[in-house]
Protein backbone atom coordinates (compact mmCIF):
# COMPACT_ATOMS: atom_id res chain seq x y z
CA UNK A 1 0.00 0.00 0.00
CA UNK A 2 1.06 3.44 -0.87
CA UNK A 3 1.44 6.03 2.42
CA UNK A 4 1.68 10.52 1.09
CA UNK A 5 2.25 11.39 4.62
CA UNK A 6 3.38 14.79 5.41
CA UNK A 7 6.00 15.16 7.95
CA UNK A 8 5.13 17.52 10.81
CA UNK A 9 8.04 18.74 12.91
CA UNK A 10 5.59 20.59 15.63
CA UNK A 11 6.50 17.86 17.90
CA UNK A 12 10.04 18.18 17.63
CA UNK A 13 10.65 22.09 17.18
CA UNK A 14 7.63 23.61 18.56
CA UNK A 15 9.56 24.86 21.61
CA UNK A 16 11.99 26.56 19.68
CA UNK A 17 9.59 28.19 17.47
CA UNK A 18 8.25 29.43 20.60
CA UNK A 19 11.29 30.24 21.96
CA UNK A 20 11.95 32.49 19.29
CA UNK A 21 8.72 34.17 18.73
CA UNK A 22 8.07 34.69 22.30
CA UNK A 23 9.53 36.23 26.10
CA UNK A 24 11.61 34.07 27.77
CA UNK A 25 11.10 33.45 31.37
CA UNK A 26 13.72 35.75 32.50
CA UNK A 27 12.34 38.38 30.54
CA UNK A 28 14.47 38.77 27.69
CA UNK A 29 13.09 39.55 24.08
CA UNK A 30 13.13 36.59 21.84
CA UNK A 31 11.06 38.47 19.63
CA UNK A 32 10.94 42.32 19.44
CA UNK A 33 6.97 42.83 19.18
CA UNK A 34 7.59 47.01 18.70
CA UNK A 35 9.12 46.29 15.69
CA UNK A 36 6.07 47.47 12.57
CA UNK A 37 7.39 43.98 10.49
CA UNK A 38 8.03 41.89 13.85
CA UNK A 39 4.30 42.83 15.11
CA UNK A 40 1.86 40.16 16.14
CA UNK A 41 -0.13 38.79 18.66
CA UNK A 42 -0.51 35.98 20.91
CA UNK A 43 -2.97 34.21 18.69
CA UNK A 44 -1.01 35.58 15.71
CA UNK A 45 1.80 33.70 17.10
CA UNK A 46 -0.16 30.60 17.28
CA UNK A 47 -1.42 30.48 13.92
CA UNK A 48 2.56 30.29 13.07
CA UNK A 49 3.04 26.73 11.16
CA UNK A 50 6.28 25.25 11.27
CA UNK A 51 7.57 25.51 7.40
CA UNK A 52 8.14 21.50 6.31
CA UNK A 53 9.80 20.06 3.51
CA UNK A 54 7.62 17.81 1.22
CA UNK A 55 6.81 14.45 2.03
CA UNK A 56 8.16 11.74 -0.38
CA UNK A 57 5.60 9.01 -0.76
CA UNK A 58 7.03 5.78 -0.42
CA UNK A 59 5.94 2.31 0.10
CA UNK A 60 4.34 1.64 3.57
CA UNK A 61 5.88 2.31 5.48
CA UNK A 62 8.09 5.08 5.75
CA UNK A 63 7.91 8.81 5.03
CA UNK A 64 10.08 12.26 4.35
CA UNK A 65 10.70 16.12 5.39
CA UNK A 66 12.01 19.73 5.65
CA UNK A 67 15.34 21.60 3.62
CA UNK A 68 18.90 23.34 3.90
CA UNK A 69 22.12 23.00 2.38
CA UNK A 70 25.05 24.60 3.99
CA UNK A 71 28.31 23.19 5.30
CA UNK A 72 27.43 19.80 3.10
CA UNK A 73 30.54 18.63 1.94
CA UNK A 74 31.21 16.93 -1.55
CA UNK A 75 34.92 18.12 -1.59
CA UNK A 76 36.92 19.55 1.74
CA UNK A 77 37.91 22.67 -0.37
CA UNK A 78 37.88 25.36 2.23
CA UNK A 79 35.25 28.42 2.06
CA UNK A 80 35.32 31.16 -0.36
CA UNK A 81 34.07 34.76 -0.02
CA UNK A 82 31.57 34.85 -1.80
CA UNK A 83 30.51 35.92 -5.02
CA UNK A 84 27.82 38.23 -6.32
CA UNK A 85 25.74 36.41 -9.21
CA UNK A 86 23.24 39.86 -10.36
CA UNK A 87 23.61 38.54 -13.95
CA UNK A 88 22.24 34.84 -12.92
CA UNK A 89 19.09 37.14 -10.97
CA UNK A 90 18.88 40.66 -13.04
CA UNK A 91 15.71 39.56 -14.45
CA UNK A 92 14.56 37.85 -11.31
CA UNK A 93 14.77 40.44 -8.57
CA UNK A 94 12.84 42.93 -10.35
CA UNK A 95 10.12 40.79 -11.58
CA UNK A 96 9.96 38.86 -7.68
CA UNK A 97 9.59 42.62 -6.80
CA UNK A 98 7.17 43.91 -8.98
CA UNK A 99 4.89 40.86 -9.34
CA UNK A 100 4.79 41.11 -5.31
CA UNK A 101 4.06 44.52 -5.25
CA UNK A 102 6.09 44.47 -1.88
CA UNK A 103 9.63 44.08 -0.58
CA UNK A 104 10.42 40.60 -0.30
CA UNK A 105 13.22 41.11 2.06
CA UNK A 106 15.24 44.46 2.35
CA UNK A 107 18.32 42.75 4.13
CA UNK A 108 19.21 39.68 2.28
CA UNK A 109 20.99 40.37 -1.18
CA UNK A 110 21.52 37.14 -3.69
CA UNK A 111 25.18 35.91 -4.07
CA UNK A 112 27.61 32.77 -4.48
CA UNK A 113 29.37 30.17 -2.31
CA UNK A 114 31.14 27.15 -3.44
CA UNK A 115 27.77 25.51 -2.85
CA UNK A 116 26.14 27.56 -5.24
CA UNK A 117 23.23 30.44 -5.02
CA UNK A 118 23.13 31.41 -2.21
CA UNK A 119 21.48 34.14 0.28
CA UNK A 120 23.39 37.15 2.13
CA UNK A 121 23.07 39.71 5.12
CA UNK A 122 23.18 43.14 3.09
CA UNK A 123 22.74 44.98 6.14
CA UNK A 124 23.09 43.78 10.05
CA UNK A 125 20.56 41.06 11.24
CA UNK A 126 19.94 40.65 14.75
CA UNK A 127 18.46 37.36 16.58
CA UNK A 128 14.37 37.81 16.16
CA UNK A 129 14.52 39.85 12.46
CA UNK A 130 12.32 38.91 10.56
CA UNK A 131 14.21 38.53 7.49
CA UNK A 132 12.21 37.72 4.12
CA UNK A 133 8.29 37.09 3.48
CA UNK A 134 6.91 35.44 1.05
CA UNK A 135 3.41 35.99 -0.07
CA UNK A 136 1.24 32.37 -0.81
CA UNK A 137 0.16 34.53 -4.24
CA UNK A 138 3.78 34.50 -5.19
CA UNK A 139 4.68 30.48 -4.39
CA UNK A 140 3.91 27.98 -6.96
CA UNK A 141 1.84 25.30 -5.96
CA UNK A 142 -0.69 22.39 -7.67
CA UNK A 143 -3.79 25.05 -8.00
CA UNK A 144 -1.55 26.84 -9.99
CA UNK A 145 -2.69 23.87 -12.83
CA UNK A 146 -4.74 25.28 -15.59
CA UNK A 147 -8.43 23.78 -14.73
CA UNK A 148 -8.72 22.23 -17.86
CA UNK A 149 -5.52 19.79 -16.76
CA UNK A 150 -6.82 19.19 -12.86
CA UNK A 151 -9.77 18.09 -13.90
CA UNK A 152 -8.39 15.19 -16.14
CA UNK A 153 -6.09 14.32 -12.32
CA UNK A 154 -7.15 11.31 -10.96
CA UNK A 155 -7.08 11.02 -7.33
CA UNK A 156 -4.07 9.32 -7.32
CA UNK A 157 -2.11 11.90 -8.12
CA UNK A 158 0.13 13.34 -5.55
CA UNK A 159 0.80 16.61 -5.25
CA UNK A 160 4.54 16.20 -5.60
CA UNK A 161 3.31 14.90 -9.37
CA UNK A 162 0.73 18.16 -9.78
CA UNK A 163 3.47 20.58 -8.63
CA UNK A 164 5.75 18.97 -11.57
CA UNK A 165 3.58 19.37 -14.38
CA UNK A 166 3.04 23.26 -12.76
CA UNK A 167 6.81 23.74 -13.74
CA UNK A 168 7.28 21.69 -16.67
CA UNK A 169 4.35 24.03 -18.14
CA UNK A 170 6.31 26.70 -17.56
CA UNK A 171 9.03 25.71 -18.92
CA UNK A 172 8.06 25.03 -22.12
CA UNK A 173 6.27 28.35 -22.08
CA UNK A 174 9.65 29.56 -21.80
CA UNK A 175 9.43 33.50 -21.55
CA UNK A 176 6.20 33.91 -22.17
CA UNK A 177 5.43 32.31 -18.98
CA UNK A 178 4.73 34.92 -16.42
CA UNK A 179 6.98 32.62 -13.98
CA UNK A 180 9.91 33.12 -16.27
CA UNK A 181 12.41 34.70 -14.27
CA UNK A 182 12.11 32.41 -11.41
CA UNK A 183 11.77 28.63 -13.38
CA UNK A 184 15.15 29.93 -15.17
CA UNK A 185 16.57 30.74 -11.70
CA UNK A 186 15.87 26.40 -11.16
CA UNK A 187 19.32 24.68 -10.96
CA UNK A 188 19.65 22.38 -14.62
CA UNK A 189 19.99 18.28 -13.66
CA UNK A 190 23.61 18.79 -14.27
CA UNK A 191 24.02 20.56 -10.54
CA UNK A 192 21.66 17.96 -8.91
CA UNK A 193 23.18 15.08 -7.36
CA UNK A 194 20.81 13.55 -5.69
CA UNK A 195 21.02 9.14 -6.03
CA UNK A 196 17.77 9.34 -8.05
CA UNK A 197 19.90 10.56 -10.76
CA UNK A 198 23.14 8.52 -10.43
CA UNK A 199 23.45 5.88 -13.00
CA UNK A 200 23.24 1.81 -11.92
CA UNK A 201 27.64 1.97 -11.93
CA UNK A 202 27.50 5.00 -9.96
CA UNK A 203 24.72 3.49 -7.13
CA UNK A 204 26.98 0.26 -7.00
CA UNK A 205 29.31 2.25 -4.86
CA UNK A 206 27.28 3.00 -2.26
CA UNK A 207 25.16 -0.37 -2.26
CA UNK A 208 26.15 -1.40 1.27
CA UNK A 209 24.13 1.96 2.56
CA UNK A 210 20.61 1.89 3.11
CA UNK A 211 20.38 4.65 0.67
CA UNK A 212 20.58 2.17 -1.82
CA UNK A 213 17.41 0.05 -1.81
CA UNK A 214 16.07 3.79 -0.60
CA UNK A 215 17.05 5.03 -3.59
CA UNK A 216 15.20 2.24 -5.91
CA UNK A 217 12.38 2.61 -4.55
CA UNK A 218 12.08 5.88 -5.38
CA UNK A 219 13.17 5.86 -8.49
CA UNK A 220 10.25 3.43 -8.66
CA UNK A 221 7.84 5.49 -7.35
CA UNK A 222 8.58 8.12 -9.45
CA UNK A 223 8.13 6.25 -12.43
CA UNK A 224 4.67 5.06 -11.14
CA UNK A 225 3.67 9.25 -10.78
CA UNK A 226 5.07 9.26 -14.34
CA UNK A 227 2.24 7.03 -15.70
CA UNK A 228 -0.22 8.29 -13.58
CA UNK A 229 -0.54 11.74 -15.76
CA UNK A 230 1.19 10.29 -18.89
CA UNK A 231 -2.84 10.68 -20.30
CA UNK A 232 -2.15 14.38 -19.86
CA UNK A 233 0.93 14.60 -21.55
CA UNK A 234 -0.46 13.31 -24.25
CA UNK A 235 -3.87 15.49 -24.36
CA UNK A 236 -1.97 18.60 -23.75
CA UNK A 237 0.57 18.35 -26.26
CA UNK A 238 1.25 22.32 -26.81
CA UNK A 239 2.26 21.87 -23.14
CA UNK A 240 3.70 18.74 -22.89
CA UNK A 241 4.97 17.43 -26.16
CA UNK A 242 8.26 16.87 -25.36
CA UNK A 243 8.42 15.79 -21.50
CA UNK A 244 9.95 12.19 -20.90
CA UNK A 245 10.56 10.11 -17.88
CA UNK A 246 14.04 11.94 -17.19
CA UNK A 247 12.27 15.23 -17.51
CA UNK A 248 9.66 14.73 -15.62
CA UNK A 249 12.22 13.09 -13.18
CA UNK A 250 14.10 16.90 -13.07
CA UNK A 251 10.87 18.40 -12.21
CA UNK A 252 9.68 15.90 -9.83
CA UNK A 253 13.23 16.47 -8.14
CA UNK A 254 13.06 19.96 -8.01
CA UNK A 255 9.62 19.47 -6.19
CA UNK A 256 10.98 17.19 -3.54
CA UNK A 257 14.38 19.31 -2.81
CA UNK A 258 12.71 22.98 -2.89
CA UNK A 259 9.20 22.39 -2.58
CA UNK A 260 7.39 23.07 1.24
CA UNK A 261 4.44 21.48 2.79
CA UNK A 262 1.40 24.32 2.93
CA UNK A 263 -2.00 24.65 3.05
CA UNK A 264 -2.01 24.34 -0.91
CA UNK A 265 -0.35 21.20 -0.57
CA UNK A 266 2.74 21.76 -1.60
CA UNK A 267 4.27 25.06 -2.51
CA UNK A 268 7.75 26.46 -3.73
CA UNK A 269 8.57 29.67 -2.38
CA UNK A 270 10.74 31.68 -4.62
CA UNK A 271 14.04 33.39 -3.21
CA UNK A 272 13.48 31.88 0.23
CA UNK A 273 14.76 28.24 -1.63
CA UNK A 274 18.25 30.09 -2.07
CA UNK A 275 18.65 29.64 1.58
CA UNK A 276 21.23 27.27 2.39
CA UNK A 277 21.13 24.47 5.11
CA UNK A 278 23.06 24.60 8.12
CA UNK A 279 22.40 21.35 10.66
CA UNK A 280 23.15 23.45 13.91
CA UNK A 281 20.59 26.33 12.68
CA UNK A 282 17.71 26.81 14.55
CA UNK A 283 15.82 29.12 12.05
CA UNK A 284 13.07 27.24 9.71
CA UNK A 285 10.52 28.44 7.11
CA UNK A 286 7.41 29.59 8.88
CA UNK A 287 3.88 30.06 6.92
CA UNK A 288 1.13 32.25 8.87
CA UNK A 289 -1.75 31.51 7.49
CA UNK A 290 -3.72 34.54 8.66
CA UNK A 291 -1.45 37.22 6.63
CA UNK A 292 -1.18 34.51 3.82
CA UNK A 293 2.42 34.87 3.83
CA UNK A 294 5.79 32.44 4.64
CA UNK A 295 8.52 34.14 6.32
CA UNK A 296 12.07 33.85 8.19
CA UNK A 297 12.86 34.79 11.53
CA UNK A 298 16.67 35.12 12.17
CA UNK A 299 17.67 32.80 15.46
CA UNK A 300 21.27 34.90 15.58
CA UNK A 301 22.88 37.98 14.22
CA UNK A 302 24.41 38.33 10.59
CA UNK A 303 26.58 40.91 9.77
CA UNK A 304 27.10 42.52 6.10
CA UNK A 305 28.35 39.98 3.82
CA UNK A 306 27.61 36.47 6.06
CA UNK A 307 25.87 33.95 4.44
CA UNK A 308 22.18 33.72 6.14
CA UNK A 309 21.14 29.55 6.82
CA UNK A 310 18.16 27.82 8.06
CA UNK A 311 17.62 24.34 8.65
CA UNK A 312 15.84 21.83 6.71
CA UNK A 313 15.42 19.42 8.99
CA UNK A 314 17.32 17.09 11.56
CA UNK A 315 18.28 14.41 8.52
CA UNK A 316 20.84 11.72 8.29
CA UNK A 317 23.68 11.99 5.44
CA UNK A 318 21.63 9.64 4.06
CA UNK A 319 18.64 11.67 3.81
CA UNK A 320 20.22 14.71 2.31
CA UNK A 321 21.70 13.08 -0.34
CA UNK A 322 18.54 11.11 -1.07
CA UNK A 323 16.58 14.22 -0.99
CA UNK A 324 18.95 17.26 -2.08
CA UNK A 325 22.52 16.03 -3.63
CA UNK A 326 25.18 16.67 -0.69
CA UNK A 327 26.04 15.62 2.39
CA UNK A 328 27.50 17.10 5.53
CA UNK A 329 31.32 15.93 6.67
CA UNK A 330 30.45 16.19 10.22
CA UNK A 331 26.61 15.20 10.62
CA UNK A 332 25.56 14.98 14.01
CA UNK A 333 22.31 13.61 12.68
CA UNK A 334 24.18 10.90 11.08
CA UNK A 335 23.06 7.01 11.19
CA UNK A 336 23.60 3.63 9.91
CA UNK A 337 20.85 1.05 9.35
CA UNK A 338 21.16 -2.46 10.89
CA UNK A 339 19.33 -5.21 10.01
CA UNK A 340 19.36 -8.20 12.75
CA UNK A 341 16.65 -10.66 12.05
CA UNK A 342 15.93 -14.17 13.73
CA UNK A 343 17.43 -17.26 12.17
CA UNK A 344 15.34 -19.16 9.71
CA UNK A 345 16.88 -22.42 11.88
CA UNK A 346 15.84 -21.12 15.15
CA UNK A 347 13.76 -23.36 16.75
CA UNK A 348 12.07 -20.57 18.85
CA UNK A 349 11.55 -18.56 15.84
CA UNK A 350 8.15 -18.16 15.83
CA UNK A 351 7.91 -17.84 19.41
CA UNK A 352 10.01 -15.11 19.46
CA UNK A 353 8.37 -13.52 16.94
CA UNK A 354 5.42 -13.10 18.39
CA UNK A 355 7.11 -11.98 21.38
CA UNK A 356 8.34 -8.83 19.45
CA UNK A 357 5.60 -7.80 17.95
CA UNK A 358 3.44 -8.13 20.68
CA UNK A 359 5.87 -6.47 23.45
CA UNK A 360 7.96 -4.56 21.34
CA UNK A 361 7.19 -0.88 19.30
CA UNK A 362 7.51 -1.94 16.03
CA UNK A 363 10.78 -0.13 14.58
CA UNK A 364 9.77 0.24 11.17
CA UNK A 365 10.73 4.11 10.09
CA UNK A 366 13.10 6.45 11.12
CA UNK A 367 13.32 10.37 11.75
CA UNK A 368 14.56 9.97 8.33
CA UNK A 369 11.80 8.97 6.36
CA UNK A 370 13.98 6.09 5.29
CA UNK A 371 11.99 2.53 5.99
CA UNK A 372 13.78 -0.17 8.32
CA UNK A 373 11.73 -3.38 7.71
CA UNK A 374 13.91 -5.35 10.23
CA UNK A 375 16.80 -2.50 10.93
CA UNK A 376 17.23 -0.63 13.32
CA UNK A 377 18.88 3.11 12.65
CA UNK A 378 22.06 3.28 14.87
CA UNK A 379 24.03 6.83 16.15
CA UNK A 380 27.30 7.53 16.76
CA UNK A 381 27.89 6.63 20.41
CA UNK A 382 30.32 9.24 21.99
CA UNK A 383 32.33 7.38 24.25
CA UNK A 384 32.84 3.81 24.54
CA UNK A 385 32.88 4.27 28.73
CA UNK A 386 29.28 5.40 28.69
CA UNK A 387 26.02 4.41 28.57
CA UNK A 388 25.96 3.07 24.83
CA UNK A 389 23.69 5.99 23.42
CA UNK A 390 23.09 5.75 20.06
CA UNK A 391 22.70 2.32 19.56
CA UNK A 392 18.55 1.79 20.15
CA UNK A 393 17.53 0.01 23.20
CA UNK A 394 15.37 -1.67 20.88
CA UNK A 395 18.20 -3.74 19.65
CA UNK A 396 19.82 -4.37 22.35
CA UNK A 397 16.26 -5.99 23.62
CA UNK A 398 16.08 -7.64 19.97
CA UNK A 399 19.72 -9.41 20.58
CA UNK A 400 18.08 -10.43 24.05
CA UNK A 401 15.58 -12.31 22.82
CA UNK A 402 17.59 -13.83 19.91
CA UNK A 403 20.07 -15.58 22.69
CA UNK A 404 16.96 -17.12 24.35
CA UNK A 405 17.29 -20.92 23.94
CA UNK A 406 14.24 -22.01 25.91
CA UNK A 407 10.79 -21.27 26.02
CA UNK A 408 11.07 -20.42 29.94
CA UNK A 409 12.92 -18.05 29.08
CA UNK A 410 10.68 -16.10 27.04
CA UNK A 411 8.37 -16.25 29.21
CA UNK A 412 10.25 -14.50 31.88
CA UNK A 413 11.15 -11.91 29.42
CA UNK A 414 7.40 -10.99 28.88
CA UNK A 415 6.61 -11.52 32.54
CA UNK A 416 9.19 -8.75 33.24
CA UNK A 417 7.57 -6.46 30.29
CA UNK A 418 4.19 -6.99 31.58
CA UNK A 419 5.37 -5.67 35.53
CA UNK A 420 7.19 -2.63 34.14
CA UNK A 421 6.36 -0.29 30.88
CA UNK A 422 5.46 -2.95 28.29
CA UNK A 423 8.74 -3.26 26.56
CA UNK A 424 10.14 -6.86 26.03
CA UNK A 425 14.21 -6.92 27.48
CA UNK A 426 15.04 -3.17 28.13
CA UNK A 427 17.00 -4.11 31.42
CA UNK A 428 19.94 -6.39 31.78
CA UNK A 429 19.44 -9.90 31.66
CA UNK A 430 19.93 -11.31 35.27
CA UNK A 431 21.93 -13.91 33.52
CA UNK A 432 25.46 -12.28 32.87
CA UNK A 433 26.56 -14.87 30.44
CA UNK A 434 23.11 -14.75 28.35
CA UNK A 435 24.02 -10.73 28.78
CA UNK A 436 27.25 -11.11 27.59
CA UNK A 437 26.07 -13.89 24.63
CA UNK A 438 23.67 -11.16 23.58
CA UNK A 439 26.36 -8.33 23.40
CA UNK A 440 28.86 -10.18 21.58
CA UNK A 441 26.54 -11.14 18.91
CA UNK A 442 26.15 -7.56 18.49
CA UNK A 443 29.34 -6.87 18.34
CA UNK A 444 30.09 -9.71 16.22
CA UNK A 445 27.15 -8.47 13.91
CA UNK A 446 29.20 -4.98 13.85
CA UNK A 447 32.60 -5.68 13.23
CA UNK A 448 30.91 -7.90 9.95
CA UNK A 449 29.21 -4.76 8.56
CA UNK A 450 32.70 -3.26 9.45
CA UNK A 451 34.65 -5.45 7.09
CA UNK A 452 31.88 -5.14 3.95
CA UNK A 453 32.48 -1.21 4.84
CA UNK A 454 36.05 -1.30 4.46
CA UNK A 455 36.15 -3.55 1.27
CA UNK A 456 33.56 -1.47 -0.24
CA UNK A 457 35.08 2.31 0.48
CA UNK A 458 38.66 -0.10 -1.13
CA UNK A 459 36.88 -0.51 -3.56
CA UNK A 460 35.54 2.84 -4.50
CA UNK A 461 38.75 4.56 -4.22
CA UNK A 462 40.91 1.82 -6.45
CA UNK A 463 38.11 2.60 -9.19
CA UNK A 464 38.01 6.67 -8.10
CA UNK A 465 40.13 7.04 -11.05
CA UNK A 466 38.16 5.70 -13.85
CA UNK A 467 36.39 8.06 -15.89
CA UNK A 468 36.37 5.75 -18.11
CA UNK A 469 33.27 3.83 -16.16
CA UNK A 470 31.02 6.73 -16.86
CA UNK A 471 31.13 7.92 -12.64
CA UNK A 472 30.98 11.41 -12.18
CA UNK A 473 34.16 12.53 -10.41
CA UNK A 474 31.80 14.25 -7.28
CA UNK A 475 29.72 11.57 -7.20
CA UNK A 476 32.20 9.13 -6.51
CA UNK A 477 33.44 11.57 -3.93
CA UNK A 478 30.57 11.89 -2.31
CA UNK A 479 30.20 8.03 -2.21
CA UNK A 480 33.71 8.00 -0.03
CA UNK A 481 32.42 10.35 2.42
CA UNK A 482 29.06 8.53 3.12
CA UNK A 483 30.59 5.45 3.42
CA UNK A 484 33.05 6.89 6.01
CA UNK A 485 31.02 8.75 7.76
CA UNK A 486 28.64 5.56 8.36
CA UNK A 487 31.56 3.60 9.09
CA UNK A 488 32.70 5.84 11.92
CA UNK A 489 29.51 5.41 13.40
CA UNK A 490 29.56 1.59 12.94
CA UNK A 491 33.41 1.69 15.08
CA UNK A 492 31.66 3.98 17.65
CA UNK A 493 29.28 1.77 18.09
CA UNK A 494 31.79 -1.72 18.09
CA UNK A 495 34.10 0.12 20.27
CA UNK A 496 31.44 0.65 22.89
CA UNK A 497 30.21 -3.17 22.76
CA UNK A 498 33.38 -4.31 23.35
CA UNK A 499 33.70 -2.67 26.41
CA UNK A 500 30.60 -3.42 27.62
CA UNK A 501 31.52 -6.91 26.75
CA UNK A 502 34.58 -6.69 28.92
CA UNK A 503 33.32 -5.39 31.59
CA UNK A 504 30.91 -8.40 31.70
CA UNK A 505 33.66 -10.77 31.61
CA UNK A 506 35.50 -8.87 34.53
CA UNK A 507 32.40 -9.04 36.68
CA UNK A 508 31.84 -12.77 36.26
């Protein structure tokens, strides 16, 4: 079954929308309210929604989320001043200007990093600015459709699919669209990297990652969206003639890496997509619904010439090269999938089965939007002294169970989850060596995903130098640095099982 969920980060970053747009406790201004563009009220404030990136349907279950894009790392080329780019916006500004009928933003200027468009302070920002607003009249979205075309939709189009055909209309408009200036301002396939456009040599490198299988899927969905409007490409043909799969890919793409959920579905906001993702940013995209606008609110000062970030979202390396084409050196949202599964040969296995699923919360998606099936997502753990966070109590419980051998056993187990919080094997087994058996499988389990790591990233960087294969040079790049940063985690994670190991042999 197919799930469009759209992924609400109210739960997670409420407070610090609050935080922001509020007085603190101790009286200090979070949020200067005598300020004519900061103005608002109390239930102003609460009509404030949390600006999220669109959700990418996949196959139940799973789901997807919000954007940025600074400090990702394809190369460790260090930072550049950067660059101002009026001849890539001359037409732009003006016309995002005019057709607004309002200033946009009178603080942010348009300019270049080594990552690309990108936005900067023009004049000092202080923490609580509201820096750029975005009228809903001036963001694309799927009513934007001529009415003739929605009404042919069926209702299994998504709204990732109507947003797509919204820009490929455009485009073939060219400049007699009235969106002109800001579908030429969209970055060509050539400067996307995301894995739904690397070719089946280029994927091979990073096949170990759960990206992978992440990736076909995707690519799979994408190409079911593709035949579910293929009837209009055909009946519109002064607007469609020409689209294909890989064009309609682009578009699709462009959806999913710029696009924001709203109460039109999905919307793409122009100039506030040149904002650039930083992971320790606490400022976000938020849409008030009552002045019908989206808008910024700085969470730290700029001065002249500093590039000006906001976060998409708290998203694995994974993630952000899934959805937008880089990655981030140091992620501290980084994870590695697991998958630890019962042995077809156990004789318990059903038992045990039923055991986890009727004691245990299934784990079957992560923060990521990435489905697990059997994995289970796994964090760098800091320090191999402490108390193992990072790897999920859930599989620590899972390896538990696994080194069961009798059906008394398991019966204890969900005694013990029955007298406490419901959770099947969340304390230490009383048994030190069935504690210890279930820890070293673990770490045995690790240090095997270790080796296919290493052999893999070997492998990458013997072929790094063929061209010849048809990899792009970055891509392969970016490969290497995936692969490494999941591996650290991986060590992180062996490192502190082997001293919890230890330390169960010392206190036998």
């Amino acid at each position: 079954m197919l799930i469009y969920k759209k992924e609400i980060w109210v739960c997670a970053e409420i407070y610090s929308t609050i935080h922001v747009l509020s007085f603190s406790l101790q009286g200090k201004k979070k949020y200067d309210f005598s300020r004519k563009s900061e103005r608002t009220t109390i239930s102003h404030i609460a009509m404030l929604i949390l600006g999220v990136r669109i959700q990418r349907p996949f196959f139940a279950p799973s789901r997807c989320c919000l954007r940025i894009r600074c400090n990702f790392s394809t190369s460790s080329s260090p930072l550049q001043a950067p660059q101002h780019v009026e001849e890539d916006c001359v037409d732009f500004l003006p016309w995002l200007r005019q057709k607004a009928g309002e200033e946009i933003s009178s603080v942010l200027s348009v300019g270049k990093s080594i990552h690309g468009r990108s936005l900067f302070a023009c004049k000092p920002i202080h923490a609580g600015d509201c820096i750029l607003k975005v009228p809903y009249r001036m963001q694309l979205a799927p009513d934007n459709l001529l009415p003739s075309i929605s009404s042919l939709l069926g209702d299994d189009v998504t709204n990732v699919a109507k947003l797509a055909l919204v820009i490929l209309m455009h485009q073939k408009l060219g400049q007699a669209s009235e969106w002109a200036p800001y579908i030429s301002c969209l970055p060509p396939v050539s400067e996307m990297h995301s894995t739904i456009f690397w070719s089946d040599e280029e994927l091979k490198m990073i096949k170990i990652s759960s990206l992978y299988q992440e990736t076909l899927k995707h690519k799979a969905q994408i190409e079911k969206d593709f035949s579910s409007i293929k009837h209009i490409l055909e009946h519109f043909p002064e607007f469609f003639e020409e689209v294909t799969l890989d064009k309609f890919k682009h578009a699709y793409t462009l959806v999913e890496s710029r696009g924001w959920i709203s109460t039109r579905g999905v919307s793409m906001i122009p100039f506030a997509d040149f904002l650039n993702h930083d992971g320790f940013s606490e400022t976000d995209v938020l849409s008030d619904d009552f002045q019908q606008v989206s808008e910024v609110i700085a969470d730290q000062n700029y001065a002249p010439g500093d590039e000006v970030l906001i976060r998409y979202g708290k998203f694995s390396n994974a993630r952000l090269l899934l959805d937008f084409g880089f990655i981030l050196l140091c992620n501290k949202y980084d994870q590695v999938k697991v998958e630890v599964n019962v042995p077809e040969h156990d004789h318990l296995r059903s038992i045990k089965l039923d055991l986890l699923e009727r004691h245990t919360t299934p784990v079957l998606k992560d923060d990521n939007a990435l489905s697990l099936g059997n994995g289970f997502m796994v964090m760098k753990v800091k320090s191999s002294n402490g108390k193992g966070k990072g790897i999920p109590q859930s599989l620590r419980a899972f390896a538990r169970v696994l080194c069961c051998t009798s059906p008394q056993e398991l019966q204890e187990l969900a005694m013990e989850a029955r007298q406490n919080d419901g959770r099947l094997a969340r304390i230490p087994l009383k048994n030190r060596g069935k504690e210890l058996q279930a820890h070293q499988f673990l770490l045995s389990r690790f240090n095997h995903i270790i080796e296919n790591y290493n052999s893999l990233i070997q492998f990458v960087i013997r072929d790094s130098c063929s061209v010849s294969l048809g990899k792009d040079a970055r891509r392969v790049e970016i490969a290497q640095d995936l692969l490494n940063g999941e591996l650290r985690i991986l060590k992180s994670a062996s490192a502190w099982l082997k001293n919890y190991c230890e330390t169960l042999k010392n206190k036998r």
